[in-house]
Protein backbone atom coordinates (compact mmCIF):
# COMPACT_ATOMS: atom_id res chain seq x y z
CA UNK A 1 104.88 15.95 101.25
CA UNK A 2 107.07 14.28 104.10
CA UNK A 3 110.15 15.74 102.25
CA UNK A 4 108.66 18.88 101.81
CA UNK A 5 108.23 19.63 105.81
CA UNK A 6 111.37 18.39 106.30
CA UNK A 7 112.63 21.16 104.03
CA UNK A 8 110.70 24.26 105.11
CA UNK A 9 110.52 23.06 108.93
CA UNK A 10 112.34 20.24 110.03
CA UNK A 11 115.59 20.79 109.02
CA UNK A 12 115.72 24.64 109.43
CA UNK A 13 114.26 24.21 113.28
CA UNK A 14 117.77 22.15 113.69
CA UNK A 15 119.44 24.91 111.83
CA UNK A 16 118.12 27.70 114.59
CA UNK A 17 118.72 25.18 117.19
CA UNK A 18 122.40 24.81 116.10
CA UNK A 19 122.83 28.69 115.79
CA UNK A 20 121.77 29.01 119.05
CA UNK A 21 123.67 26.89 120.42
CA UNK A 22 126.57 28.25 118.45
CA UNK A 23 125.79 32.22 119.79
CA UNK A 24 126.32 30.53 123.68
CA UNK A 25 129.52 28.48 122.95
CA UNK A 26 131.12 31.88 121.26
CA UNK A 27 129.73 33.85 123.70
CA UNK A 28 131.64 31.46 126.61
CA UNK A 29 134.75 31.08 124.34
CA UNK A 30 134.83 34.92 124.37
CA UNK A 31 134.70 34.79 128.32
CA UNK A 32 137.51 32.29 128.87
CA UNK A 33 139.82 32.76 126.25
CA UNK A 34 141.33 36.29 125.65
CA UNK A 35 144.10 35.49 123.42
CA UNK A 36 142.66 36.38 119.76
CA UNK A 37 144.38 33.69 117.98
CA UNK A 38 143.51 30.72 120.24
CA UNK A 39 139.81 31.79 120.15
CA UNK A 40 140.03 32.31 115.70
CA UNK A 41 141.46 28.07 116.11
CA UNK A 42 138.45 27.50 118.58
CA UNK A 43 135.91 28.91 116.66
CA UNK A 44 137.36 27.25 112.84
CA UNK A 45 136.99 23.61 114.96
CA UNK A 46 134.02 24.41 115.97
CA UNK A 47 132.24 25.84 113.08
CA UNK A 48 133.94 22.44 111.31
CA UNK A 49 131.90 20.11 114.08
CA UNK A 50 128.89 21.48 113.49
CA UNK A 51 129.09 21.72 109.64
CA UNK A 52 129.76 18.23 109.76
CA UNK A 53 126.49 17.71 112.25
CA UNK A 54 124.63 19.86 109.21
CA UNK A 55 125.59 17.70 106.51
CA UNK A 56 125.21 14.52 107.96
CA UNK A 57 121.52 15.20 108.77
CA UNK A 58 120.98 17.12 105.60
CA UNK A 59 122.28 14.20 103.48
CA UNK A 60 120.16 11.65 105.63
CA UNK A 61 116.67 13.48 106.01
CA UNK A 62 116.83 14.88 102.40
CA UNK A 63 119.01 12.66 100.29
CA UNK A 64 120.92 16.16 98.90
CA UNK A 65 122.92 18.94 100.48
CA UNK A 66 120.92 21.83 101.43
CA UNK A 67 121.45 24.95 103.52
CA UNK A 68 124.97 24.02 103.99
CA UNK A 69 126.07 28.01 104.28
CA UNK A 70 123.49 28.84 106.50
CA UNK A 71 125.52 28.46 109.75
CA UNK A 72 128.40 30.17 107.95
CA UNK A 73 126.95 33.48 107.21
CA UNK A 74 125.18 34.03 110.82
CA UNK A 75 128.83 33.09 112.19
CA UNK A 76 130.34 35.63 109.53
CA UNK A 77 128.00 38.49 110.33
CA UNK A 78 126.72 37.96 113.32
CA UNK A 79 128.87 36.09 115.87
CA UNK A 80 132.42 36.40 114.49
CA UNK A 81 132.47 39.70 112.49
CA UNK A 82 136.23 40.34 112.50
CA UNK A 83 137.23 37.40 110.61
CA UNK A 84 134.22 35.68 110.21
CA UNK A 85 133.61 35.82 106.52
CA UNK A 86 136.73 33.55 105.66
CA UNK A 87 135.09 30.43 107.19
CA UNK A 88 132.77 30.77 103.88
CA UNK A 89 136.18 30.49 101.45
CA UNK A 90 136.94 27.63 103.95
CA UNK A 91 133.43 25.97 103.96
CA UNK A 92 133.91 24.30 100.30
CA UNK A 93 137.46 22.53 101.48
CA UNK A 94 135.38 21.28 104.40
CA UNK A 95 132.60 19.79 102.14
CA UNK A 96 134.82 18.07 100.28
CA UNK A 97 136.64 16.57 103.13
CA UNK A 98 133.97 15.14 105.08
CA UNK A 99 132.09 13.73 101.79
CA UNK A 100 135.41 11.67 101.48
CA UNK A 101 135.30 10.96 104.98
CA UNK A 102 131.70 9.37 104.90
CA UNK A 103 131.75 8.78 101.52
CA UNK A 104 128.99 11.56 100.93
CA UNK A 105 128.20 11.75 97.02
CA UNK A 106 128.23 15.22 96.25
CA UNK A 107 126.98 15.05 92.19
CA UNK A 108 128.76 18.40 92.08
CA UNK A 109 132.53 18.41 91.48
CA UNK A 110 134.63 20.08 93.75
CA UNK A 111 135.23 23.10 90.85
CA UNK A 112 131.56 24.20 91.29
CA UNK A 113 132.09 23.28 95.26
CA UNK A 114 134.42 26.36 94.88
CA UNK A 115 132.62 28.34 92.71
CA UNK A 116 129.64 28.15 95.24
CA UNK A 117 131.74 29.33 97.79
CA UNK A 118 133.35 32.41 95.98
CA UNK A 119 130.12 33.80 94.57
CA UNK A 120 129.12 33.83 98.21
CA UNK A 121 132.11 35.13 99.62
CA UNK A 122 131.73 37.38 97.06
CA UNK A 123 128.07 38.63 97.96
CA UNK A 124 129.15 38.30 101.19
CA UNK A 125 131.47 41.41 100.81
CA UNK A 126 129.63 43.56 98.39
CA UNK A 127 125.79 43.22 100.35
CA UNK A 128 127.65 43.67 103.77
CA UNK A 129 129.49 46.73 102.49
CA UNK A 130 126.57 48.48 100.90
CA UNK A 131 126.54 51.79 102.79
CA UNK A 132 122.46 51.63 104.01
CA UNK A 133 122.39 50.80 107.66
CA UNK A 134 119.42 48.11 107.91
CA UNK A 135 121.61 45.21 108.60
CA UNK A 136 118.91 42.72 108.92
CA UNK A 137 117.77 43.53 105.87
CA UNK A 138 120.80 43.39 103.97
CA UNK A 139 121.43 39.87 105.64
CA UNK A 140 117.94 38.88 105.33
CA UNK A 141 119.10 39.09 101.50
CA UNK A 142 122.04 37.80 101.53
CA UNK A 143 121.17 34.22 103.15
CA UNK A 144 117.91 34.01 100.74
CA UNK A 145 119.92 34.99 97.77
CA UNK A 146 122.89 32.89 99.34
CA UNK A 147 120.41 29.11 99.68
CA UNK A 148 119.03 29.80 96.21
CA UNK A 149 122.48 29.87 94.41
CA UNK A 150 123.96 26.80 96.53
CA UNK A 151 120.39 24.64 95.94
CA UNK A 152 120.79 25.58 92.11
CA UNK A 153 124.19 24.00 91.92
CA UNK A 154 123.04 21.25 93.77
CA UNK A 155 119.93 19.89 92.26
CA UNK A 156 121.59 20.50 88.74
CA UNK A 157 123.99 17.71 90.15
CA UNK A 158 121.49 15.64 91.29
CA UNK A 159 118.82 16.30 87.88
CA UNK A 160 116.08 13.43 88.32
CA UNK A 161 118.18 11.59 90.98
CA UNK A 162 116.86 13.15 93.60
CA UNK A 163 113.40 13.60 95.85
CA UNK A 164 113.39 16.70 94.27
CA UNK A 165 112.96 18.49 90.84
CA UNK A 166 112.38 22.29 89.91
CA UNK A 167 108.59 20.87 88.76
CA UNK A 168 108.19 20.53 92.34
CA UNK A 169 108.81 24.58 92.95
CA UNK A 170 112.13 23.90 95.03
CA UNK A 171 112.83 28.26 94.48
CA UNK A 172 109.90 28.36 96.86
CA UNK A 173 110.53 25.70 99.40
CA UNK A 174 114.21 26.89 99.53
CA UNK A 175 112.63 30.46 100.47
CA UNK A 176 110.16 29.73 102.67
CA UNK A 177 112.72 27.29 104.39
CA UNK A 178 115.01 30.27 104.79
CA UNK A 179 112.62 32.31 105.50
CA UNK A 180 111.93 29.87 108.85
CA UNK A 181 115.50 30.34 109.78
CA UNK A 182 115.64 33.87 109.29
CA UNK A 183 112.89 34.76 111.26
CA UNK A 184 113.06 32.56 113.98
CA UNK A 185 116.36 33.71 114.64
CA UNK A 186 115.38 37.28 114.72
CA UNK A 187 112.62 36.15 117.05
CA UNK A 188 115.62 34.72 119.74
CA UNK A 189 117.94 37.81 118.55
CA UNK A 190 115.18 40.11 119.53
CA UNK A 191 114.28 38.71 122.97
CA UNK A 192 118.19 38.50 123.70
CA UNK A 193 118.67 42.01 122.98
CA UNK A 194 116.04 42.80 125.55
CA UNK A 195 117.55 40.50 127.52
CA UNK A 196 120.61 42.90 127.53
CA UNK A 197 118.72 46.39 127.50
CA UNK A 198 117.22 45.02 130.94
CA UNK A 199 120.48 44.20 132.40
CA UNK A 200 121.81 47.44 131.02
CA UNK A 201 119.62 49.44 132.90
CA UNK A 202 120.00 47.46 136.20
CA UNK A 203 123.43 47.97 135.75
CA UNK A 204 123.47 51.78 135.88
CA UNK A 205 120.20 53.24 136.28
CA UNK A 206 121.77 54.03 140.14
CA UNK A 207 124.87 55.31 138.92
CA UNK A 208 123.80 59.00 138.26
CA UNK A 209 126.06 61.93 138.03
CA UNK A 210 125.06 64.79 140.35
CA UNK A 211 125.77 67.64 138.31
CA UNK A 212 124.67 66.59 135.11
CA UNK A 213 122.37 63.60 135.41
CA UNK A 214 124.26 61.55 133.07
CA UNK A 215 125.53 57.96 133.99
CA UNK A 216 128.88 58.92 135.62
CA UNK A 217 132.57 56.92 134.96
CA UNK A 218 131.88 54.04 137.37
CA UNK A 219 128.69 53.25 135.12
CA UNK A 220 130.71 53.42 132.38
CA UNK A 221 133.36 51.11 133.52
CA UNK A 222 130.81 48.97 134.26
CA UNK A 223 128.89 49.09 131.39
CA UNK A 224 132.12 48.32 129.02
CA UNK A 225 132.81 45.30 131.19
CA UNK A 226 128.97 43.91 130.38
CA UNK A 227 129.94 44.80 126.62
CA UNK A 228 133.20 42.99 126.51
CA UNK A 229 131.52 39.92 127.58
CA UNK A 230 127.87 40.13 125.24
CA UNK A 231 129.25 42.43 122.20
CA UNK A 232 126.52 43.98 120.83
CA UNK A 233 126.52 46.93 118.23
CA UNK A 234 127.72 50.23 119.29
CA UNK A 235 128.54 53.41 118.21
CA UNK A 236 130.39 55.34 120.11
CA UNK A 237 129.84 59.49 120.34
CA UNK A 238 132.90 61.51 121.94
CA UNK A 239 131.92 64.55 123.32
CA UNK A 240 134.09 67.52 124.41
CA UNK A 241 132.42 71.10 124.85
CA UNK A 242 134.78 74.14 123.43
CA UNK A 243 136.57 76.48 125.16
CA UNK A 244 134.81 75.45 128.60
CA UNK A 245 137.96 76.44 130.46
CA UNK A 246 137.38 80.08 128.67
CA UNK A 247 133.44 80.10 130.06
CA UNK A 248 134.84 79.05 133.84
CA UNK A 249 137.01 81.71 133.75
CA UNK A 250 135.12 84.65 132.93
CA UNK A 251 131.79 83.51 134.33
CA UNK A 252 133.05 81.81 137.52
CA UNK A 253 132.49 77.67 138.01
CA UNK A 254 128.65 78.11 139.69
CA UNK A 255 127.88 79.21 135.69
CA UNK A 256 130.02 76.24 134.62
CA UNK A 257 127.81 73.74 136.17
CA UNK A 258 124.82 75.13 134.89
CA UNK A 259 126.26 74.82 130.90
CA UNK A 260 127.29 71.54 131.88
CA UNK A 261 123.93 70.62 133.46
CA UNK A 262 122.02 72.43 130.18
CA UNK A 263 124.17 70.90 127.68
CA UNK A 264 123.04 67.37 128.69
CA UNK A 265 119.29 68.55 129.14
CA UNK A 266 119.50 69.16 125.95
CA UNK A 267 121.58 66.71 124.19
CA UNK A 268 119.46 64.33 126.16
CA UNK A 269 116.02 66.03 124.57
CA UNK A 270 117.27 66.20 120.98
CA UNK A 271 118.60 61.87 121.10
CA UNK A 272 114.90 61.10 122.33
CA UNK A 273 113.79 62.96 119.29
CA UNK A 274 115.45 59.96 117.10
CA UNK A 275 115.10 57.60 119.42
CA UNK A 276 113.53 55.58 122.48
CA UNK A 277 115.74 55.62 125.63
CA UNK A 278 116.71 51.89 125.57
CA UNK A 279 118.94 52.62 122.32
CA UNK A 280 121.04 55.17 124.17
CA UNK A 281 123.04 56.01 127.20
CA UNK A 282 124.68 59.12 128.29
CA UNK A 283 127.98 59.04 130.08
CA UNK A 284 130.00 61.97 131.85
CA UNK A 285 133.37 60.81 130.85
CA UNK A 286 135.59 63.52 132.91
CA UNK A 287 135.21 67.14 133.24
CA UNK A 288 133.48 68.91 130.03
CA UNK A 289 133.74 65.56 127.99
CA UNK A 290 130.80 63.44 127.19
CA UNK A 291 130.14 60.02 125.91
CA UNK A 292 127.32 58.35 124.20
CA UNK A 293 126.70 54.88 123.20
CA UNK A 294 124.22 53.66 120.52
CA UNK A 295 122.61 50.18 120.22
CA UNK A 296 122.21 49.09 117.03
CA UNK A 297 122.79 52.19 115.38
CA UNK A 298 124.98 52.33 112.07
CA UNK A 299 127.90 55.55 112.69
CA UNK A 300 126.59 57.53 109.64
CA UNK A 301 123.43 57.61 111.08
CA UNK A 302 124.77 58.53 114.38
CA UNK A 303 126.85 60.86 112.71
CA UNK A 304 123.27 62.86 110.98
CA UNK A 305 122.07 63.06 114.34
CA UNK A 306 125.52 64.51 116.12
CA UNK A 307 125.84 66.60 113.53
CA UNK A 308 122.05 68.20 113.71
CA UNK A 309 122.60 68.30 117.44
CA UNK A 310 125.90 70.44 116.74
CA UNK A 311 124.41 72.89 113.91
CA UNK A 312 121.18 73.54 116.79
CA UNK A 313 123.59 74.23 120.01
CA UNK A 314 125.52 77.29 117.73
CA UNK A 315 122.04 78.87 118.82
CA UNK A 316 120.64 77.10 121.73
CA UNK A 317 121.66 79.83 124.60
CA UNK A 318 122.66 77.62 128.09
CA UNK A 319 123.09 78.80 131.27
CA UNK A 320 120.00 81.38 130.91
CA UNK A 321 120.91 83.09 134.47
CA UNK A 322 123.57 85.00 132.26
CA UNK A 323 121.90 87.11 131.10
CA UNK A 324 120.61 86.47 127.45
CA UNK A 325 122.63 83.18 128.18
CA UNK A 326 125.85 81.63 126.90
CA UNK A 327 126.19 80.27 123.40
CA UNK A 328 128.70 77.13 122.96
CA UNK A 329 130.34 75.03 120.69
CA UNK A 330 131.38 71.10 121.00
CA UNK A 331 133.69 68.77 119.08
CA UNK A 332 132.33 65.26 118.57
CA UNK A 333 134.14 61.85 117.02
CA UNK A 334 132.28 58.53 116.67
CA UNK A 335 132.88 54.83 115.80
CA UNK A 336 131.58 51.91 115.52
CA UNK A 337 132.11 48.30 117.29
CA UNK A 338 131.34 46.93 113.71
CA UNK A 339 134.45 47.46 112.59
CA UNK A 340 136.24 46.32 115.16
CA UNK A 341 134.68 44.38 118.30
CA UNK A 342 136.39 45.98 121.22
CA UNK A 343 134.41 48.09 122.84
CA UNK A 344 137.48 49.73 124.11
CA UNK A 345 139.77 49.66 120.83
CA UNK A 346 135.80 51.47 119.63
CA UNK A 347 136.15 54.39 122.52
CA UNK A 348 139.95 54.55 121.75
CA UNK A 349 139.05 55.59 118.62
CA UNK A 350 135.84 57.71 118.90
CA UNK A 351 138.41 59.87 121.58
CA UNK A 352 141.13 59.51 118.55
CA UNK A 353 138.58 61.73 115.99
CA UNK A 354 137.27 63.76 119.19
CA UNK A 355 140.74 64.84 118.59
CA UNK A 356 141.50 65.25 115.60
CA UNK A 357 137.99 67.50 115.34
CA UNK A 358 139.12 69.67 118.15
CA UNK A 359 142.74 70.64 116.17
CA UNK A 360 140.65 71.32 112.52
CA UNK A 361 139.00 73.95 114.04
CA UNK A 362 136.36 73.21 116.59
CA UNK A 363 132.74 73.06 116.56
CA UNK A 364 132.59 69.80 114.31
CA UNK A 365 131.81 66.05 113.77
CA UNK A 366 134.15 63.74 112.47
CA UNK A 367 134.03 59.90 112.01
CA UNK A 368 136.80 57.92 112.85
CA UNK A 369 138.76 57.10 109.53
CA UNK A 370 141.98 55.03 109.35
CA UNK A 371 143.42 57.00 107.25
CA UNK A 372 143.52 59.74 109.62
């Protein structure tokens, strides 16, 4: 029974407490070093340190090796997306290093060691490129699915050597261990991300734009230093309204202001449809161009609700003291920080297929694609 609680509470409470710990180094690392390579040689020593911590206590509280890619995939997916997932090909060199260094018996041999890591790797890539946008529940998934394969190898090593055997339902302690991790982490991932939304809004709830009510470009600059620093998951809407120079100049720039001020009125009204205010921000980025962020929204689904918003303004009349009102068109390009980190390299590239929509024709949504 002893064994047992170290399994499904124990040990995983030091897992969380490592991953925490690990989420405030990075975070600092991030802060003080700049230079990409340094911080990818920071973060492989580090990861090694506290692998070693992992199997050390694993090996001494349980007699086996359990859990031992748990830090690994919360690194790969959430805290070091870029390049992340390679410290899981790395993790089975590293097992087999330190169990020669403190003459750790494995009762694997360092073939399956490898195999363990590739199938991994392996769902690794596959579950986090499966095109459904609830990422904790694809990871949720992936790390049960993940503990299960690696405990398998494991205790067919170890057959009757160990504390444990399948008689004893190890499936289900392995689960409900994971389960521990999982949702203890989501508990600290859910109180930091309110953490940030309240720091968010004291950043720029005072930095208004007259005309439009939108944050203006000093909130903005703000706002992307904050998100260089904490890196959480945006997409990133550019917005540029058609033809607005054509509207100024037959309507005068009194009517200008009011599309301008009625175009975010309403963009602002249709967002709140999909979603509470916390999860979005509204920035005048210059002139007739817009820009939106989204927290912890995946880019297709940004792009459903862009798009909607694009089909509905063709014949949403603005500016109403014109007569029956003026009808208008915007171009719109969005990307994510998932695929690349930088929230500026992310707004470089949002304006990039702003762009490229605005010379195919106008009046259109396009995600950012490489290949463009």
């Amino acid at each position: 029974m002893g064994s047992m609680m170290v399994l499904i509470i124990f040990f995983p409470s030091i897992i969380v407490s490592l991953l925490i710990t690990i989420d405030t180094v990075f975070n600092n690392l991030k802060k003080v070093v700049s230079n990409k390579f340094v911080q990818m040689i920071l973060i492989v020593l580090l990861y090694s340190t506290y692998l070693f911590c992992l199997l050390s206590l694993s090996v001494h509280l349980l007699d086996a090796v359990f859990y031992e890619y748990s830090l690994v995939l919360f690194i790969a997916y959430y805290f070091f997306q870029t390049y992340g997932k390679y410290l899981i090909l790395l993790t089975p060199l590293l097992l087999m290093s330190y169990a020669k260094l403190i003459d750790i018996k494995m009762f694997i041999s360092d073939d399956q060691l490898f195999i363990i890591g590739l199938i991994i790797f392996a769902l690794f890539v596959v579950i986090d490129w499966l095109p459904f946008g609830w990422r904790n529940v694809k990871f949720t998934g992936l790390f049960i699915l993940s503990m299960l394969i690696s405990a398998r190898f494991h205790l067919q090593g170890l057959a009757i050597t160990s504390l444990f055997s399948y008689e004893d339902g190890m499936d289900v302690l392995i689960v409900t261990g994971s389960l521990v991790i999982l949702v203890s982490f989501y508990l600290y991932f859910l109180l930091q991300k309110k953490e940030n939304a309240r720091i968010r809004e004291e950043l720029i709830c005072s930095k208004i734009d007259i005309l439009t009510g939108a944050h203006n470009y000093s909130a903005l600059s703000d706002m992307i230093e904050f998100l260089k620093e904490r890196k959480p998951a945006v997409t990133v809407a550019m917005i540029d309204l058609d033809y607005f120079k054509q509207i100024n100049d037959r309507y005068g720039h009194i009517v200008g202001n009011e599309v301008l001020r009625d175009f975010v009125q309403f963009l602002d009204a249709h967002l709140s449809l999909y979603l509470e205010k916390n999860k979005i921000e509204i920035y005048r980025f210059g002139g007739e161009e817009f820009c939106v962020f989204f927290y912890d929204l995946p880019k297709n689904e940004v792009y459903d609700i862009i798009e909607d918003f694009c089909l509905k303004m063709e014949t949403y009349p603005v500016a109403l003291e014109v007569s029956e009102g003026i009808s208008i068109t915007f171009s719109a390009g969005i990307e994510s920080t998932v695929n690349q980190p930088d929230i500026l390299e992310t707004l470089k590239k949002a304006d990039e297929a702003c762009y490229i929509a605005k010379h195919a024709g106008r009046n259109r949504v396009i995600m950012y694609n490489v290949d463009y």
